[in-house]
PDB file of N, CA and C in Angstrom:
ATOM      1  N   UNK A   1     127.303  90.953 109.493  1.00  0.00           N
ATOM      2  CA  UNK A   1     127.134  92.120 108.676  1.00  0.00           C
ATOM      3  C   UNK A   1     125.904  92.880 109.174  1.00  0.00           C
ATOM      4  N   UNK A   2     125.994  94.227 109.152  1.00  0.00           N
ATOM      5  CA  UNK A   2     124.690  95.181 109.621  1.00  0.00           C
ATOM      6  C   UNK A   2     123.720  95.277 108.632  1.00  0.00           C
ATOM      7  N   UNK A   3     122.763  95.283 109.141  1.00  0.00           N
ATOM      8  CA  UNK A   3     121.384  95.299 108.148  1.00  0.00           C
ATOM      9  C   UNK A   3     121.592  96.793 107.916  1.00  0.00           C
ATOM     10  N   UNK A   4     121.153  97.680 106.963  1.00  0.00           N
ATOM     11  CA  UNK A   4     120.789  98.750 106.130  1.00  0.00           C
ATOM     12  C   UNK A   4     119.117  98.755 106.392  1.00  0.00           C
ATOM     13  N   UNK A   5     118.558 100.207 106.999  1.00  0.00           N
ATOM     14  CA  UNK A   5     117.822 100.309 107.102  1.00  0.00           C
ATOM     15  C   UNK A   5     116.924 100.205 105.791  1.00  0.00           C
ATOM     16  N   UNK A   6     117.089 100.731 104.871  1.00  0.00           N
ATOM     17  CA  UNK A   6     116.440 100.148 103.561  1.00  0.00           C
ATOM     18  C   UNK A   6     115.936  98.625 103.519  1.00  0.00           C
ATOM     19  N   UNK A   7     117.379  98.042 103.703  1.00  0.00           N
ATOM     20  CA  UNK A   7     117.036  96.544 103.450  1.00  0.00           C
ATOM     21  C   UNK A   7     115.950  96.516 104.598  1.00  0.00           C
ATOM     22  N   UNK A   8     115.847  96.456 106.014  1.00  0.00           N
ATOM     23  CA  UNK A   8     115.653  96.176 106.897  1.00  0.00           C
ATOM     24  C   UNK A   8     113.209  96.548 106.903  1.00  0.00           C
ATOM     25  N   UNK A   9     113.676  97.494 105.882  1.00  0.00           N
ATOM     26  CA  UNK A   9     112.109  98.050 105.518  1.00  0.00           C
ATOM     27  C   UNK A   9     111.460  97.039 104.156  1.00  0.00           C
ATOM     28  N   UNK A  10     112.916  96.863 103.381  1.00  0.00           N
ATOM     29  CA  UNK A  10     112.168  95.621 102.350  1.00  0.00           C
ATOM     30  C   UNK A  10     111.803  94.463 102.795  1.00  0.00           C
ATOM     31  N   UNK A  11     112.809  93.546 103.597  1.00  0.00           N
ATOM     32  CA  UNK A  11     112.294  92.893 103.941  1.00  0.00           C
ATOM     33  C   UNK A  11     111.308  92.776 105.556  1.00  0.00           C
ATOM     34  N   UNK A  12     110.675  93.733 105.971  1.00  0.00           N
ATOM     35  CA  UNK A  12     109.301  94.474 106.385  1.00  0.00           C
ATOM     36  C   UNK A  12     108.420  94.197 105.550  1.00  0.00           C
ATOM     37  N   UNK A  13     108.682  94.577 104.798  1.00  0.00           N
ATOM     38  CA  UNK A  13     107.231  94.331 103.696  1.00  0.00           C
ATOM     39  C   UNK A  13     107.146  93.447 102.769  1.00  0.00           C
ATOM     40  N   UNK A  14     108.238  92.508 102.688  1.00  0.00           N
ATOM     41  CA  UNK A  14     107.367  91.141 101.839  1.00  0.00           C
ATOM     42  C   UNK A  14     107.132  90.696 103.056  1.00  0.00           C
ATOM     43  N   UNK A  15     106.931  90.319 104.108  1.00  0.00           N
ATOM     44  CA  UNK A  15     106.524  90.028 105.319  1.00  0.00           C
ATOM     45  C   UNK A  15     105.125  90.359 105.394  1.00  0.00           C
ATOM     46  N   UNK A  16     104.824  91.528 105.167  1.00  0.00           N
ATOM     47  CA  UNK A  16     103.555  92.158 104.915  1.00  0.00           C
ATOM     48  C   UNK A  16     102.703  91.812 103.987  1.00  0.00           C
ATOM     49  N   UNK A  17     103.629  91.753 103.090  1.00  0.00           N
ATOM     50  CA  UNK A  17     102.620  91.072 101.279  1.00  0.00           C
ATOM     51  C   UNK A  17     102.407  90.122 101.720  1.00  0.00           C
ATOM     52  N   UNK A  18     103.261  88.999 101.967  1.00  0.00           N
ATOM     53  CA  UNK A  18     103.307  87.350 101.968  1.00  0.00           C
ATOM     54  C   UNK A  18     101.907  87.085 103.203  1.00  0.00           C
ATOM     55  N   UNK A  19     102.087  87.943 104.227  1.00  0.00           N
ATOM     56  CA  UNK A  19     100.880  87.888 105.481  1.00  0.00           C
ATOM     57  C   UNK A  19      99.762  88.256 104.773  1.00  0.00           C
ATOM     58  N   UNK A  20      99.228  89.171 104.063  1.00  0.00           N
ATOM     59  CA  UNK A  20      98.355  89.760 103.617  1.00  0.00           C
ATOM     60  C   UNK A  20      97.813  88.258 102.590  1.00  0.00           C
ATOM     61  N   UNK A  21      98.941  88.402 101.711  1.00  0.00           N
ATOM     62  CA  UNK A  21      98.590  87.014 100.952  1.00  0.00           C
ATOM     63  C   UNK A  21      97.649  85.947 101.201  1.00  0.00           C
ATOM     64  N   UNK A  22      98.376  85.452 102.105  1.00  0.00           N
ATOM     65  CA  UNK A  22      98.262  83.927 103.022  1.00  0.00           C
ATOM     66  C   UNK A  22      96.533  84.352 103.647  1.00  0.00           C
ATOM     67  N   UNK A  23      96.733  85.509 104.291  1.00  0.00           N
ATOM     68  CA  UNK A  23      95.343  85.746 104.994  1.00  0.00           C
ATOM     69  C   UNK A  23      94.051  85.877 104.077  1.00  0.00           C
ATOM     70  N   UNK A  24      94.613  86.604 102.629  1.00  0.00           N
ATOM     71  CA  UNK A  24      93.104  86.923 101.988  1.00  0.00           C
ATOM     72  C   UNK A  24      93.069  85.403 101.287  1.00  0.00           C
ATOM     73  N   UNK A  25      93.970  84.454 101.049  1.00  0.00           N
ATOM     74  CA  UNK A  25      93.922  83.457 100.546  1.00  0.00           C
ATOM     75  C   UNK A  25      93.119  82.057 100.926  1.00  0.00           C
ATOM     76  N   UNK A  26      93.141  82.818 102.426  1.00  0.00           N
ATOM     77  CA  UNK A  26      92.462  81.394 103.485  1.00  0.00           C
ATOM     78  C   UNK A  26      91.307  82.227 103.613  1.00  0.00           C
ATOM     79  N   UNK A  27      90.497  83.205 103.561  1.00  0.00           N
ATOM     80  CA  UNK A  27      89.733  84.361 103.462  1.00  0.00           C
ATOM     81  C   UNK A  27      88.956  84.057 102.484  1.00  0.00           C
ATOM     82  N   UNK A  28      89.482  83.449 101.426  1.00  0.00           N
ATOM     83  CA  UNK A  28      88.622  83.377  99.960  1.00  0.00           C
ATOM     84  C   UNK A  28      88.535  82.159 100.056  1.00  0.00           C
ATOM     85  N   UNK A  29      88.902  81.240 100.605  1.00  0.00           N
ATOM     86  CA  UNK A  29      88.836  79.966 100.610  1.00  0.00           C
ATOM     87  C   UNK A  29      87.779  79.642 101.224  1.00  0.00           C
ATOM     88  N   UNK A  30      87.538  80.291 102.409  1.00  0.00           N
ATOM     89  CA  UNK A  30      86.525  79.813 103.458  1.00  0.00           C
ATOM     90  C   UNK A  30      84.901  80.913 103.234  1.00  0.00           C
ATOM     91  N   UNK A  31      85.337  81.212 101.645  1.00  0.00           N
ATOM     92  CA  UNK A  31      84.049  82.145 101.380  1.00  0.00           C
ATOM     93  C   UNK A  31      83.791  82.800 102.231  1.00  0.00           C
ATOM     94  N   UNK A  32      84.715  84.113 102.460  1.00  0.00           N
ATOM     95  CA  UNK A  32      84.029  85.056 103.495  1.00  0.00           C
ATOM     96  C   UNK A  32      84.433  86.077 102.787  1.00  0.00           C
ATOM     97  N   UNK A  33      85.318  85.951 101.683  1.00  0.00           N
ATOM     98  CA  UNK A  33      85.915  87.088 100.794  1.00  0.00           C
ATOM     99  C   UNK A  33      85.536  86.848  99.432  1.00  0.00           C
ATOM    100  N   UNK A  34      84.120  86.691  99.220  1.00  0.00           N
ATOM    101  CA  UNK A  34      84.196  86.262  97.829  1.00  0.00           C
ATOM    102  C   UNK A  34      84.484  87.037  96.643  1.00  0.00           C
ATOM    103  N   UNK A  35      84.196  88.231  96.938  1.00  0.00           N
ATOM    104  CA  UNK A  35      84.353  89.215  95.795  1.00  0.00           C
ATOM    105  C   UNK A  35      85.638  89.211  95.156  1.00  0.00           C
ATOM    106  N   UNK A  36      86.754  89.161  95.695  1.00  0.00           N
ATOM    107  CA  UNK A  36      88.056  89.016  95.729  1.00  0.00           C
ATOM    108  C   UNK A  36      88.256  88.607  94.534  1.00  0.00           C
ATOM    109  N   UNK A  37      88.804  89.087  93.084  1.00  0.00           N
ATOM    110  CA  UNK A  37      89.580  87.689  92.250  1.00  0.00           C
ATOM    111  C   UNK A  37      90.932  87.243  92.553  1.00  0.00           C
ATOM    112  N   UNK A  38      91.291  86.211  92.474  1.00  0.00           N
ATOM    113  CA  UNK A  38      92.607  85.560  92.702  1.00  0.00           C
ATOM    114  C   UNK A  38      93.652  86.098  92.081  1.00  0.00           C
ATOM    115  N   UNK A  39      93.065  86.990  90.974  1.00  0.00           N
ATOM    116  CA  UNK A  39      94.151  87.742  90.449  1.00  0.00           C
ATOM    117  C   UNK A  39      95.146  88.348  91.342  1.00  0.00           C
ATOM    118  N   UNK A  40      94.611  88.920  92.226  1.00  0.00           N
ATOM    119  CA  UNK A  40      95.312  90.311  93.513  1.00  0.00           C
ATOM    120  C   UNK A  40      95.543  89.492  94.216  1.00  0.00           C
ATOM    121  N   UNK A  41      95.252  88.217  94.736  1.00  0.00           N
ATOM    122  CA  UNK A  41      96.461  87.620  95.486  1.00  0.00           C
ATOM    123  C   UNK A  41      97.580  87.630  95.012  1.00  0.00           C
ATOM    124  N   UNK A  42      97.448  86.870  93.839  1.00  0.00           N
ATOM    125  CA  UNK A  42      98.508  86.058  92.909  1.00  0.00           C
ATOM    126  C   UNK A  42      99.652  87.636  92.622  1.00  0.00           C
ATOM    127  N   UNK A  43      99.154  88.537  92.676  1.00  0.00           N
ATOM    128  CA  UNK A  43      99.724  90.115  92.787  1.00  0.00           C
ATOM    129  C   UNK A  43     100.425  90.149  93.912  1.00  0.00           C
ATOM    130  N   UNK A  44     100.006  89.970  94.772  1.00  0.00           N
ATOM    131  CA  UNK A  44     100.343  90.391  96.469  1.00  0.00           C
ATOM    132  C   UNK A  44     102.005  89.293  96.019  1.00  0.00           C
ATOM    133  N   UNK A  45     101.367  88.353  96.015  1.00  0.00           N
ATOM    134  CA  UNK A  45     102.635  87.173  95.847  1.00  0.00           C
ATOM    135  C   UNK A  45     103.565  87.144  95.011  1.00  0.00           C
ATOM    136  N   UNK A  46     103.248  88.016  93.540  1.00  0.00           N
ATOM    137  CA  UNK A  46     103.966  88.055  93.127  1.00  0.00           C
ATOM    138  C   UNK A  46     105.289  89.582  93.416  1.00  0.00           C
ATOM    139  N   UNK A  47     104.751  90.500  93.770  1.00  0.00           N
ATOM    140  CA  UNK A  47     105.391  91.961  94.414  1.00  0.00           C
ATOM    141  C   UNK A  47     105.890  91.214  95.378  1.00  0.00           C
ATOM    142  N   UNK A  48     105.691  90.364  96.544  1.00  0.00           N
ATOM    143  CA  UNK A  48     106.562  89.738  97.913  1.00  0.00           C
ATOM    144  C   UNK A  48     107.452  89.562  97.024  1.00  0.00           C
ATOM    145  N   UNK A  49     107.390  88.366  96.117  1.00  0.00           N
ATOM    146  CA  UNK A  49     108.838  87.920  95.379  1.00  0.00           C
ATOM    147  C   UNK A  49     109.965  88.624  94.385  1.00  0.00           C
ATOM    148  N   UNK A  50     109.180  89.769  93.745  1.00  0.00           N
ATOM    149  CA  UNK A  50     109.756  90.882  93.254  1.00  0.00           C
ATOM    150  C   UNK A  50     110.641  91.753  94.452  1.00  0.00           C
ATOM    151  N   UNK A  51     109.862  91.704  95.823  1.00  0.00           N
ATOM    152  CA  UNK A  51     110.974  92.415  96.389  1.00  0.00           C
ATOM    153  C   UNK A  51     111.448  92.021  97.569  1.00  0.00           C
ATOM    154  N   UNK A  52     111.370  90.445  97.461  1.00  0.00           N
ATOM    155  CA  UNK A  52     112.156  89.856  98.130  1.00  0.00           C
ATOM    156  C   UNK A  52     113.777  89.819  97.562  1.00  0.00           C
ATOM    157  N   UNK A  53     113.574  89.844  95.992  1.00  0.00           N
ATOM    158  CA  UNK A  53     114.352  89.468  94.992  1.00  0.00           C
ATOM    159  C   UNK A  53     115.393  90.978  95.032  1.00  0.00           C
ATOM    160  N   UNK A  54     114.922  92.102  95.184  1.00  0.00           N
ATOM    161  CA  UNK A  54     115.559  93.448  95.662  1.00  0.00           C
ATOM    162  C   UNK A  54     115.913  93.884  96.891  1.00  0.00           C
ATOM    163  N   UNK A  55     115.450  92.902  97.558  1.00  0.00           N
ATOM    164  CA  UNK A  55     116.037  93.414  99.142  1.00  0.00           C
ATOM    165  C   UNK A  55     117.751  92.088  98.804  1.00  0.00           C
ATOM    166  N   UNK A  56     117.873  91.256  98.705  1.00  0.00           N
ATOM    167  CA  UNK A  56     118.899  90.636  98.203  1.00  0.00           C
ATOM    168  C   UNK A  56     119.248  91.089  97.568  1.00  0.00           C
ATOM    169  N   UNK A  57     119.450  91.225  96.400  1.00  0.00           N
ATOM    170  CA  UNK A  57     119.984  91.947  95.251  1.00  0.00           C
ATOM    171  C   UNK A  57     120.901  93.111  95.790  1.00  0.00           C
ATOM    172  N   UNK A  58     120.187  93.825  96.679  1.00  0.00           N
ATOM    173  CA  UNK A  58     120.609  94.898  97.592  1.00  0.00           C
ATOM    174  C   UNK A  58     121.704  94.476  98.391  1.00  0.00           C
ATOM    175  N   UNK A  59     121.266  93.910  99.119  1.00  0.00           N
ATOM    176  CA  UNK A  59     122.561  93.088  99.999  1.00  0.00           C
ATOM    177  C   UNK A  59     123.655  92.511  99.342  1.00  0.00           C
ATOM    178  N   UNK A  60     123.888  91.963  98.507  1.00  0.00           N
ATOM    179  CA  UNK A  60     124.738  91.498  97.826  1.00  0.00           C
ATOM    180  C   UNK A  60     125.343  92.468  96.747  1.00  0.00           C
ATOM    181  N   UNK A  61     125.085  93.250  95.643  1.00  0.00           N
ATOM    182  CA  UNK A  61     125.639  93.819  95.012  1.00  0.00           C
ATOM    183  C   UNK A  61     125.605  95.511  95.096  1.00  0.00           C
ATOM    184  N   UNK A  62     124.860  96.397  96.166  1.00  0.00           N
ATOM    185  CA  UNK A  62     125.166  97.341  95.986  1.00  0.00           C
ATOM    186  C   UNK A  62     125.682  97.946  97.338  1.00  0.00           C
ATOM    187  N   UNK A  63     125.526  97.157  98.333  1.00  0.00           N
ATOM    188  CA  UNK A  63     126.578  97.616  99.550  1.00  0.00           C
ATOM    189  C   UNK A  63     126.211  99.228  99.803  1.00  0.00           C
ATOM    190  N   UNK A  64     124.785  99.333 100.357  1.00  0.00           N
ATOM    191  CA  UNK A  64     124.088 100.512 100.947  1.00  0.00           C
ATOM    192  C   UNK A  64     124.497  99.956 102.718  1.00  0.00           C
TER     193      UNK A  64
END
């Protein structure tokens, strides 16, 4: 089946969140990001999974 450029940009960017994630996560870990609250990770991670959850959703039920 052909990817849909839409899809093809969502999942682009939980790629992006989830990287961003992972990086400020090991970032705050190793105290070089302290200011940071864990809140805005836990954000980053949670929007990856919100639109991980719509790039599927996409693929499967609306056939763009």
């Amino acid at each position: 089946m052909k990817q849909s450029s839409f899809n093809r940009q969502l999942t682009q960017f939980v790629g992006i969140l989830i990287g961003m994630g992972i990086a400020l996560f090991i970032l705050r870990g190793l105290r070089i990001i302290t200011f940071l609250p864990g809140g805005i990770i836990g954000l980053l991670f949670l929007g990856a999974i919100a639109i991980g959850v719509l790039s599927y959703l996409q693929t499967k039920w609306w056939r763009f």
